[in-house]
N, C-alpha and C. Protein backbone atom coordinates (compact mmCIF):
# COMPACT_ATOMS: atom_id res chain seq x y z
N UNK A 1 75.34 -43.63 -14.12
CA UNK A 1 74.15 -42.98 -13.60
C UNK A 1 73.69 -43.72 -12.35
N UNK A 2 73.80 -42.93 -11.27
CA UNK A 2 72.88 -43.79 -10.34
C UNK A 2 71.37 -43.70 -10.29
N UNK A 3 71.18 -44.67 -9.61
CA UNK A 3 69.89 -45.38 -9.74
C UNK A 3 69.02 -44.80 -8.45
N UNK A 4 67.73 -45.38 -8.62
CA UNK A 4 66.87 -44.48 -7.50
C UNK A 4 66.88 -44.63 -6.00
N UNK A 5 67.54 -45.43 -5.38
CA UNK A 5 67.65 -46.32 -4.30
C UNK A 5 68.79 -44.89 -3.56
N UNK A 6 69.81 -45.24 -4.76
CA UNK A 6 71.23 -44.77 -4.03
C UNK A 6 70.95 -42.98 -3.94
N UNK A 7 69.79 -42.57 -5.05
CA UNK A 7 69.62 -41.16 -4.78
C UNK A 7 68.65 -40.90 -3.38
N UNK A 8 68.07 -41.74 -3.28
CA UNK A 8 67.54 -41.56 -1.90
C UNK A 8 68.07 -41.62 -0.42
N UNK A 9 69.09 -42.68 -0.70
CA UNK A 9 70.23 -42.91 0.19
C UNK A 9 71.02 -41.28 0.33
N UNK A 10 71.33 -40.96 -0.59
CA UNK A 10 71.94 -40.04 -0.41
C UNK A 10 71.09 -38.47 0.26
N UNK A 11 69.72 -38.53 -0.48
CA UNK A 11 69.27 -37.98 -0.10
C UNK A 11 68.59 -37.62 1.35
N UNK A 12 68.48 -39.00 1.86
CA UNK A 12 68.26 -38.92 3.60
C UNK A 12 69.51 -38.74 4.70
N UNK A 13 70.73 -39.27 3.83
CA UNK A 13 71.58 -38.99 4.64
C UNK A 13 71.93 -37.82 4.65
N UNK A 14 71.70 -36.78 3.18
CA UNK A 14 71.96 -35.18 3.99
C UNK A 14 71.02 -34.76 4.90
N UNK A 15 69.66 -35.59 5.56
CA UNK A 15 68.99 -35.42 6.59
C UNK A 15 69.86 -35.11 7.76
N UNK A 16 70.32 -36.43 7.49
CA UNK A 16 71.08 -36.61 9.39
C UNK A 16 73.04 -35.25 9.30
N UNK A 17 72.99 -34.17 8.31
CA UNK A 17 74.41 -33.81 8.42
C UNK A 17 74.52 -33.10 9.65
N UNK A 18 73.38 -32.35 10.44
CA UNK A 18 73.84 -32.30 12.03
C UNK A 18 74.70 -32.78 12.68
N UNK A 19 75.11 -34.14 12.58
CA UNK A 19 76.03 -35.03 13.43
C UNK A 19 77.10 -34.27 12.96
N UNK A 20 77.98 -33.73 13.02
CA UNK A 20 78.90 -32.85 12.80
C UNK A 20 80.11 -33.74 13.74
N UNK A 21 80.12 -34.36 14.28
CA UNK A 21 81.34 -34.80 15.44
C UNK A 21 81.68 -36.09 14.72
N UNK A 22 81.14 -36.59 13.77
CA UNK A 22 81.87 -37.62 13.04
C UNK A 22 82.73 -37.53 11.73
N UNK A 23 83.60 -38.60 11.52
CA UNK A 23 84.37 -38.21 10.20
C UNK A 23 83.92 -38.77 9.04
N UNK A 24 84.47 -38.00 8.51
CA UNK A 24 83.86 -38.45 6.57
C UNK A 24 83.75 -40.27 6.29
N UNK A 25 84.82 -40.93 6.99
CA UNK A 25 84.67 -42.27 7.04
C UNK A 25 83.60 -43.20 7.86
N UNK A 26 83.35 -41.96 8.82
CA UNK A 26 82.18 -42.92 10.01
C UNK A 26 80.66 -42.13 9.03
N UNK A 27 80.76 -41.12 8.62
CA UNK A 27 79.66 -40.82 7.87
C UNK A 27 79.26 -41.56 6.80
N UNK A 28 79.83 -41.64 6.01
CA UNK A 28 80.13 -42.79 4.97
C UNK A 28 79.44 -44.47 5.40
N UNK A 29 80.14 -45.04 6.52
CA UNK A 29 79.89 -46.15 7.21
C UNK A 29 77.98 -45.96 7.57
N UNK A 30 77.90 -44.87 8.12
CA UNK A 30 76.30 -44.77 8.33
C UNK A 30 75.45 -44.47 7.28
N UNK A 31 76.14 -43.95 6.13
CA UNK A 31 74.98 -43.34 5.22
C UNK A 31 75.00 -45.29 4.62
N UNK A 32 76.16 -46.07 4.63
CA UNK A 32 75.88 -47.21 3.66
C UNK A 32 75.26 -48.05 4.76
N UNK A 33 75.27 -48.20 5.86
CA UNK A 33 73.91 -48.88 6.79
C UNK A 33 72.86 -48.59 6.65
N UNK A 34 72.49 -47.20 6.84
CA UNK A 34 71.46 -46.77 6.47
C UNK A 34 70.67 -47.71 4.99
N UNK A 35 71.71 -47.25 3.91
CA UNK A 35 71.37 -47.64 2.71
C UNK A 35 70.88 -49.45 2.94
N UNK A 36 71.52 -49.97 3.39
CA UNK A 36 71.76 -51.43 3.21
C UNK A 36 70.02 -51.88 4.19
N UNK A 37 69.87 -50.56 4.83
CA UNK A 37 69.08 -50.91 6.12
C UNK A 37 67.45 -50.75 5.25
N UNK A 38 67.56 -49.91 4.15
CA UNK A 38 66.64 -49.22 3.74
C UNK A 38 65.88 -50.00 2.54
N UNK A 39 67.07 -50.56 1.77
CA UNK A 39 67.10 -51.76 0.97
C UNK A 39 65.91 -53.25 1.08
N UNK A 40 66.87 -53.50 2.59
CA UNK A 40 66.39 -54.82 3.13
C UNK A 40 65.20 -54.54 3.67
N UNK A 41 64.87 -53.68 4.13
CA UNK A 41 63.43 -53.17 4.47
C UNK A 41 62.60 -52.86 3.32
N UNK A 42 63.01 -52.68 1.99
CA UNK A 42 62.51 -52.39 0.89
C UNK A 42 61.27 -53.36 0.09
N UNK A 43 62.73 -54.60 0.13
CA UNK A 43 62.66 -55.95 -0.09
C UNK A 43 62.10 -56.82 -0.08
N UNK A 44 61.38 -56.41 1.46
CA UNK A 44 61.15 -57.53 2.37
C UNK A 44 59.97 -57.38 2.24
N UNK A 45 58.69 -58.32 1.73
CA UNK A 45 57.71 -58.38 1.35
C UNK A 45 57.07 -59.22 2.40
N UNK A 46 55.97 -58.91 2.73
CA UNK A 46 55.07 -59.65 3.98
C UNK A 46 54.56 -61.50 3.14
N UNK A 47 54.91 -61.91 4.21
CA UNK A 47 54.99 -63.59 4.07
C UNK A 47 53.44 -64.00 3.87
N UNK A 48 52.40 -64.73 3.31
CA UNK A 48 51.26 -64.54 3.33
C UNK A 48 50.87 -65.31 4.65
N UNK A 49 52.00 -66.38 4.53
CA UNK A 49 51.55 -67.47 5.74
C UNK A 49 51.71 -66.61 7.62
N UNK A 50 52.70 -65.99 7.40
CA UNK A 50 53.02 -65.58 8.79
C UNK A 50 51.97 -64.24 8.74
N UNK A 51 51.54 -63.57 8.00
CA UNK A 51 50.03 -62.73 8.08
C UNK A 51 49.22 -63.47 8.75
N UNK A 52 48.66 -64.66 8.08
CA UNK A 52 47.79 -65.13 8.61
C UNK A 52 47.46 -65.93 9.70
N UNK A 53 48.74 -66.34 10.18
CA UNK A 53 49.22 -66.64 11.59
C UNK A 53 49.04 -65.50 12.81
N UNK A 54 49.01 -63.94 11.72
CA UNK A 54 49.54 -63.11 13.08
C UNK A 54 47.95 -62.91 13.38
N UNK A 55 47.41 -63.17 12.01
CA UNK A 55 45.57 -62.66 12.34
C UNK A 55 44.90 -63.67 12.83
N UNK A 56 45.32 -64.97 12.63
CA UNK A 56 44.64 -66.55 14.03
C UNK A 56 44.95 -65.87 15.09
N UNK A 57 46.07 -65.13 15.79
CA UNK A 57 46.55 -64.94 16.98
C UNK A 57 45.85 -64.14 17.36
N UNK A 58 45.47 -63.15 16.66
CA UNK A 58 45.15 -61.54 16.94
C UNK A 58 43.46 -62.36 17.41
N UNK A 59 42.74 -63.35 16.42
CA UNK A 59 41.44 -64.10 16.62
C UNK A 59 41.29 -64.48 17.87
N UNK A 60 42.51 -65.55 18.40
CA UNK A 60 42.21 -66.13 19.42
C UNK A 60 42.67 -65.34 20.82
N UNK A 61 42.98 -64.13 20.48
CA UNK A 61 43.29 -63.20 21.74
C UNK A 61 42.46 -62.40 22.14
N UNK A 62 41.17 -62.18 20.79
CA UNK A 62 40.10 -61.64 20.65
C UNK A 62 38.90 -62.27 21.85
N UNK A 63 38.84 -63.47 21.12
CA UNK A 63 38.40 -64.87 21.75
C UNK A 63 38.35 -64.76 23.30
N UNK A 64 39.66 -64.87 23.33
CA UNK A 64 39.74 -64.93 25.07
C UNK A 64 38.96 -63.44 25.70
N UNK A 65 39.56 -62.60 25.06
CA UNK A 65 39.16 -61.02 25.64
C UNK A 65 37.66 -61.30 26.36
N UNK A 66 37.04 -61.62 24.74
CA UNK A 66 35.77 -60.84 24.80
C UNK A 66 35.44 -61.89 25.67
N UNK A 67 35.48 -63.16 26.08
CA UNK A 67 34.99 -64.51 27.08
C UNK A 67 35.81 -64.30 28.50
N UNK A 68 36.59 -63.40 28.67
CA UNK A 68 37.12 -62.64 29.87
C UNK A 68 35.91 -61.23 30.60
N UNK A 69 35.49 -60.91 29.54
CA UNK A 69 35.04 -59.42 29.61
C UNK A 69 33.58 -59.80 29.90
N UNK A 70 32.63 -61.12 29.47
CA UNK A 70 31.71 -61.84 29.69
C UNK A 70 31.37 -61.86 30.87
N UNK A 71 32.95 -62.85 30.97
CA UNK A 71 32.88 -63.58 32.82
C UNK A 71 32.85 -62.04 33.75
N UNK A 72 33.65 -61.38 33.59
CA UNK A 72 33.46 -60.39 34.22
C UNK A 72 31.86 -59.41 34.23
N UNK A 73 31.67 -59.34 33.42
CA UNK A 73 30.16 -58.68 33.37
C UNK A 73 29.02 -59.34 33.97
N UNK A 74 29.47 -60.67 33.78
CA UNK A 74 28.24 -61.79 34.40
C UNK A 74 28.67 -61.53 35.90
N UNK A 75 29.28 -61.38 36.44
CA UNK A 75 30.09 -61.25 38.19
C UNK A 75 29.54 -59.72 38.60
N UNK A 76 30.13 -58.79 37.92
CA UNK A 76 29.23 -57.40 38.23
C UNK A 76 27.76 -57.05 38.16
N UNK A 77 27.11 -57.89 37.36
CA UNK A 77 25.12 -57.76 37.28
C UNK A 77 24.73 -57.82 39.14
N UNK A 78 25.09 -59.09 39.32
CA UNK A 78 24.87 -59.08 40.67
C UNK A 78 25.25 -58.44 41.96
N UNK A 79 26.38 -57.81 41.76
CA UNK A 79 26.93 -57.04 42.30
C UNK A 79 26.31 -55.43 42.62
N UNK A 80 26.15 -54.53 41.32
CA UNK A 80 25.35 -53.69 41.17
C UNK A 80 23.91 -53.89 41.59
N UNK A 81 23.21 -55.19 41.18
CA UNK A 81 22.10 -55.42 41.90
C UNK A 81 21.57 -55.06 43.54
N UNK A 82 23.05 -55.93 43.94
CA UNK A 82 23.04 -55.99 45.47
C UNK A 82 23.22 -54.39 46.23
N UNK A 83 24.49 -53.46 45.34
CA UNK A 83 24.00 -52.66 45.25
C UNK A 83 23.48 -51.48 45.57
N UNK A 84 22.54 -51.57 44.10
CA UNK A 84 21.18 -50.93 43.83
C UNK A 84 20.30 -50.51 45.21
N UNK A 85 20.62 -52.48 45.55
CA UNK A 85 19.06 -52.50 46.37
C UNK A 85 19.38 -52.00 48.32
N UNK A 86 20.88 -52.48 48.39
CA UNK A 86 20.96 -51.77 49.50
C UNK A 86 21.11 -50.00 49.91
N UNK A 87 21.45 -49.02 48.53
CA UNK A 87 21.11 -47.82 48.31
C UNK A 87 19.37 -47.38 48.66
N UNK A 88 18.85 -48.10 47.74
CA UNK A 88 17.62 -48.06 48.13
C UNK A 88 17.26 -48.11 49.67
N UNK A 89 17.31 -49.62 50.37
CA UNK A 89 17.83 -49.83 51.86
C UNK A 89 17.81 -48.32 52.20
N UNK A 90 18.93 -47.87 52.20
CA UNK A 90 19.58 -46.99 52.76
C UNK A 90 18.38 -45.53 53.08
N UNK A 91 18.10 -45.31 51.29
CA UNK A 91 16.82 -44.53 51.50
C UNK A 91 15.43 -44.68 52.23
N UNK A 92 15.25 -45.80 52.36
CA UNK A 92 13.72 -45.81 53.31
C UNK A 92 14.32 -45.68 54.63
N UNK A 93 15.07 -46.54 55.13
CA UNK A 93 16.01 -45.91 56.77
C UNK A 93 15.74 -44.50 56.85
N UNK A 94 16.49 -43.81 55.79
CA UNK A 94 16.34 -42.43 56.45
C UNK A 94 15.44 -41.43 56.34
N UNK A 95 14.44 -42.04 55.52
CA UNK A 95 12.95 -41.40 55.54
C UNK A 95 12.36 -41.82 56.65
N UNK A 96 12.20 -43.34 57.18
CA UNK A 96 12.17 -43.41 58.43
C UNK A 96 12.68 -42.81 59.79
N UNK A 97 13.95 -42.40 59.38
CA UNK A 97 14.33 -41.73 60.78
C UNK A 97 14.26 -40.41 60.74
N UNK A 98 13.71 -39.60 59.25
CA UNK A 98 13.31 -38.48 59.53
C UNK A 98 12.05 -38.35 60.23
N UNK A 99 11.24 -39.27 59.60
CA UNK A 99 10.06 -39.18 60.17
C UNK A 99 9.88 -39.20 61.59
N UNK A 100 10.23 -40.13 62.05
CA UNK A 100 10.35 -40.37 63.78
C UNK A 100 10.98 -38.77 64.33
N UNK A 101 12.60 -38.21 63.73
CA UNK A 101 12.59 -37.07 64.17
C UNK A 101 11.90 -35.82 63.69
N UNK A 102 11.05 -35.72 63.25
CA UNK A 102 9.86 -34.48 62.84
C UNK A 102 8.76 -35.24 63.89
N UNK A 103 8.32 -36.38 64.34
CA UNK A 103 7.28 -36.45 65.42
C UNK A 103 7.30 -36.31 66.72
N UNK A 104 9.02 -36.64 66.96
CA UNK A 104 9.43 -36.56 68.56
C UNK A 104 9.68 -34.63 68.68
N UNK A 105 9.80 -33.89 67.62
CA UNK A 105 9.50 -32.45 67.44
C UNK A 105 8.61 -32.31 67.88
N UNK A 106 7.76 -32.65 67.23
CA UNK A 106 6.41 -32.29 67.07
C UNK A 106 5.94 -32.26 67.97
N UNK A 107 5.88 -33.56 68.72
CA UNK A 107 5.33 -33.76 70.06
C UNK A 107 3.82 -34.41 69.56
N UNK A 108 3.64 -35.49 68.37
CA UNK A 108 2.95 -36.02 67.94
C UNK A 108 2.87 -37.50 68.16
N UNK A 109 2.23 -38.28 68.42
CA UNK A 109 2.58 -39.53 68.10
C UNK A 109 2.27 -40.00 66.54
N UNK A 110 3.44 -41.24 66.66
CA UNK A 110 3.55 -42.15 65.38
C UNK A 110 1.74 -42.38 65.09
């Protein structure tokens, strides 16, 4: 009787029978890679130590990010400030120079 592994093996490899351009021996060769591939991946149970290695890493990449993303935000406040305020600038200028041209219209003085 086979066992549940090898019925699954078998069962994914009638997935792949499209490949039609290979022979019963190279089919064979792939369905038992497959198998061997499916196995060892089965098997293979997550290490507790190298988890927790991958989540210090994932911490200290965090770390840096967010103390990257800081420095950067602290550099743009002032920036936008500056700006802000020369937009502004910009707006009284040209309320000013409307004004002057609606009086030289006008034929008013300032």
């Amino acid at each position: 009787m086979k066992n549940l592994s090898e019925t699954a093996t078998i069962a994914s490899c009638q997935q792949f029978s499209p490949l039609t351009g290979l022979s019963g021996e190279e089919q064979d060769d792939l369905s038992q890679m497959i198998g061997e591939f499916q196995q060892t991946k089965a098997t293979k149970e997550p290490d507790l130590a190298s988890l927790q290695q991958q989540v210090e890493a994932l911490n200290q990449r965090l770390a840096y990010l967010t103390a990257m993303f800081l420095t950067i935000d602290r550099r743009l406040k002032p920036l936008y400030e500056i700006l802000q305020l020369t937009l502004e600038k910009g707006d009284v200028l040209d309320q000013r120079i409307n004004t002057i041209i609606e009086s030289l219209r006008s034929g008013k003085p300032l």
